[in-house]
N, C-alpha and C. Protein backbone atom coordinates (compact mmCIF):
# COMPACT_ATOMS: atom_id res chain seq x y z
N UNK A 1 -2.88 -15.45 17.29
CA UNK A 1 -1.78 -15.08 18.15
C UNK A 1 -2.16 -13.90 19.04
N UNK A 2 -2.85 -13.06 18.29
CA UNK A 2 -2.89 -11.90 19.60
C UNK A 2 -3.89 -12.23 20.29
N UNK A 3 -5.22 -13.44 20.17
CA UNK A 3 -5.87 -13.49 21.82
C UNK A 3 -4.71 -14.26 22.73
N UNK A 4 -3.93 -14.81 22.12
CA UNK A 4 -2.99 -15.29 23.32
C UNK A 4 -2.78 -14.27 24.08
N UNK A 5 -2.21 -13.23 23.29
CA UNK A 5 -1.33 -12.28 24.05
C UNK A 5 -2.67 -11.23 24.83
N UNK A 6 -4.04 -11.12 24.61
CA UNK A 6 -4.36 -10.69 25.28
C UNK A 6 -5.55 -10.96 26.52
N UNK A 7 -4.59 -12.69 26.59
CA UNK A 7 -5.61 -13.69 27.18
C UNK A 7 -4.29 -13.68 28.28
N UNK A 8 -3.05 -13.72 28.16
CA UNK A 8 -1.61 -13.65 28.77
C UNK A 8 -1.49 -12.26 29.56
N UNK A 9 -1.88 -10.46 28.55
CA UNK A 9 -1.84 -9.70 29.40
C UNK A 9 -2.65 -9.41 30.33
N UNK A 10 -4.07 -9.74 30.25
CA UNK A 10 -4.87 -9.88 31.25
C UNK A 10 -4.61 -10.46 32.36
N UNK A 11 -4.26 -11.69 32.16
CA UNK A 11 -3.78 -12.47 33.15
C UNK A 11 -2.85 -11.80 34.65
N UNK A 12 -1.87 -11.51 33.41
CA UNK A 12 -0.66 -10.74 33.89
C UNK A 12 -1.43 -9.50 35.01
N UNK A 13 -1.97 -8.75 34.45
CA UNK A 13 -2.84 -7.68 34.68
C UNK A 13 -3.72 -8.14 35.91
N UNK A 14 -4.06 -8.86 35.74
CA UNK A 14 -4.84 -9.17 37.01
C UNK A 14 -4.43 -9.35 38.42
N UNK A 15 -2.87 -10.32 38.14
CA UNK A 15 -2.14 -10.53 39.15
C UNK A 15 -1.33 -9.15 39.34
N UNK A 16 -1.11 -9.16 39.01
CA UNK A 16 -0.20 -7.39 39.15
C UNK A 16 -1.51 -6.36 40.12
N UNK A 17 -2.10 -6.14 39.63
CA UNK A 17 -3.39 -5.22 40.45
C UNK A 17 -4.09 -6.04 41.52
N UNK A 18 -4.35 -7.32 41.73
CA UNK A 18 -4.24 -7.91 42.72
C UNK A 18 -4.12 -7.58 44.02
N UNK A 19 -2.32 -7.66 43.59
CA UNK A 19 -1.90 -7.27 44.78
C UNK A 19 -1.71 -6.53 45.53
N UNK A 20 -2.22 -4.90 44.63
CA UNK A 20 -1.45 -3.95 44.91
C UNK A 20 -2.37 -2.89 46.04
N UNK A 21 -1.75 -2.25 46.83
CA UNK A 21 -2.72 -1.62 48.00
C UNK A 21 -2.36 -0.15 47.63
N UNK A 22 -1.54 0.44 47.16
CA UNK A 22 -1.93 1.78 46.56
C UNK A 22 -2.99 2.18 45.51
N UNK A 23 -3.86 2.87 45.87
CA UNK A 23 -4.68 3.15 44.73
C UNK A 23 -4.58 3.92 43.44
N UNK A 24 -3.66 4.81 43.90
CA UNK A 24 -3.28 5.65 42.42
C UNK A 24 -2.39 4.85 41.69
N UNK A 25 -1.43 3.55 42.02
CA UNK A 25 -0.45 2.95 41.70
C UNK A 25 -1.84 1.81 40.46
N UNK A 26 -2.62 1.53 41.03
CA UNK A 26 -3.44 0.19 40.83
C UNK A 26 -4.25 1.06 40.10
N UNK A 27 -4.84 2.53 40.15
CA UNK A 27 -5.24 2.70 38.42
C UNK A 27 -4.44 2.81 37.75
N UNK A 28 -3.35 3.40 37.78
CA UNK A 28 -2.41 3.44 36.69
C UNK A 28 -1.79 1.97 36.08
N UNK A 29 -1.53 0.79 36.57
CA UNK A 29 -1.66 -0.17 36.24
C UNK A 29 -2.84 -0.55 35.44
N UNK A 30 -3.95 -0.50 35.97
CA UNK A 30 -4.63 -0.95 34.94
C UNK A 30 -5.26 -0.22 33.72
N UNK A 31 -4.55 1.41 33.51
CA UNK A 31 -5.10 1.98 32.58
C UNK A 31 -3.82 1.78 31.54
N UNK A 32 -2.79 1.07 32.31
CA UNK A 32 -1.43 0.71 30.96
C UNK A 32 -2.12 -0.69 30.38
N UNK A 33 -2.50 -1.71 31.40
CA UNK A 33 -2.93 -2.91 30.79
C UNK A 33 -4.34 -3.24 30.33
N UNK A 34 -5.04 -1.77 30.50
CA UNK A 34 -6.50 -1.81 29.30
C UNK A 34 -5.92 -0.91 28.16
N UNK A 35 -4.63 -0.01 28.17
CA UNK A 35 -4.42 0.05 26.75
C UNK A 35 -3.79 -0.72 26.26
N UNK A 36 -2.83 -2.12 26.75
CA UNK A 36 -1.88 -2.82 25.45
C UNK A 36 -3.46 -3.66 25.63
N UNK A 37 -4.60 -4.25 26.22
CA UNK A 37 -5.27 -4.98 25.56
C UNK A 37 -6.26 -4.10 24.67
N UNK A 38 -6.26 -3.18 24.73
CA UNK A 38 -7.41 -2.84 23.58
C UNK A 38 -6.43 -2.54 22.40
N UNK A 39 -5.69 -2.02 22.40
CA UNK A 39 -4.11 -1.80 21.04
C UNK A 39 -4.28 -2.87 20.67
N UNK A 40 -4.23 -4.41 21.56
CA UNK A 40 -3.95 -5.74 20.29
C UNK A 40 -5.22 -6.17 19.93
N UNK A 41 -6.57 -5.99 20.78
CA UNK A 41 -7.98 -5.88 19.91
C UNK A 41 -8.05 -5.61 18.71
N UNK A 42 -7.85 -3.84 18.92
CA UNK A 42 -8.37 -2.88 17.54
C UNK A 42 -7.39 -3.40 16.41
N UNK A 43 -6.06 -3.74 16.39
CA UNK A 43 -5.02 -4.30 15.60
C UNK A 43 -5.71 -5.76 15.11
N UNK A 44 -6.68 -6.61 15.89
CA UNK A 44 -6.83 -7.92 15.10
C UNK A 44 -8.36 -7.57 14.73
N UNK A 45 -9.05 -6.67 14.97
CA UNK A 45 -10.29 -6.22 14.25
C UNK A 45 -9.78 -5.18 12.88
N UNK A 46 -8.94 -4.91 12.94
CA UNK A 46 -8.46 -4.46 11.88
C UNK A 46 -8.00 -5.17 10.49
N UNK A 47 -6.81 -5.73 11.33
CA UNK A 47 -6.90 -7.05 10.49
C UNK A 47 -7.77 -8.05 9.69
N UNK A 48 -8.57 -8.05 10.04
CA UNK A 48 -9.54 -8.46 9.58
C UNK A 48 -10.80 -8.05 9.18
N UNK A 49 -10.93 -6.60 9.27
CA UNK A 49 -11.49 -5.95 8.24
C UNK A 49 -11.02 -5.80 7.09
N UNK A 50 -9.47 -6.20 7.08
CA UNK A 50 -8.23 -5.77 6.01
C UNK A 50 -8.56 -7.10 5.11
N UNK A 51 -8.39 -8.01 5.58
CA UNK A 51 -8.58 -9.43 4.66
C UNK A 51 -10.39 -9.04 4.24
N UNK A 52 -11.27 -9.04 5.01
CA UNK A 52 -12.89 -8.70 4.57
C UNK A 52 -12.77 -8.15 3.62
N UNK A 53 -11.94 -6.72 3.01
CA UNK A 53 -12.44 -6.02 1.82
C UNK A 53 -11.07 -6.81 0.76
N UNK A 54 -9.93 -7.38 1.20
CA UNK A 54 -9.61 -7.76 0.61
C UNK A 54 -10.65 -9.12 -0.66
N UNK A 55 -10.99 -10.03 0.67
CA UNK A 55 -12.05 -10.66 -0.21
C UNK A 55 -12.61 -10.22 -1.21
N UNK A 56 -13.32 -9.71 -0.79
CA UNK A 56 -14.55 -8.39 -1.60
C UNK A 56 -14.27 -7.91 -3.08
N UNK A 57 -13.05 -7.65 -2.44
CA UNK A 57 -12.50 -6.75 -4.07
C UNK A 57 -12.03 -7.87 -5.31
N UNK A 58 -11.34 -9.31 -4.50
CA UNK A 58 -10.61 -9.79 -5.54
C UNK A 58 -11.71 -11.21 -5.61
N UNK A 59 -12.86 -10.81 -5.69
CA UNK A 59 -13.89 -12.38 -6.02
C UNK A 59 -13.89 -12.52 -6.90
């Protein structure tokens, strides 16, 4: 579920900065939509470091 969402905010992200002809407007856009995509990254690499030691411990 979360590469959807960060296959969706990119997307989003892309078209949004696109368009935009201010430059201070168009980094700030994309420094909000490289943090919700790296937030739902580090959250599903986490995740799954979480199940990894889960494994680990209960073999």
């Amino acid at each position: 579920m979360n590469y959807i969402f960060v296959l969706l905010a990119s997307f989003a992200g892309f078209l949004t900065v696109n368009n935009e002809k201010d430059t201070k407007r168009k980094n700030f856009l994309i420094l909000i939509y490289a943090s919700l995509i790296g937030i739902a990254l580090l959250f599903s690499f986490g995740e799954f470091i979480g199940q990894f030691i889960y494994r680990v411990e209960n073999l």
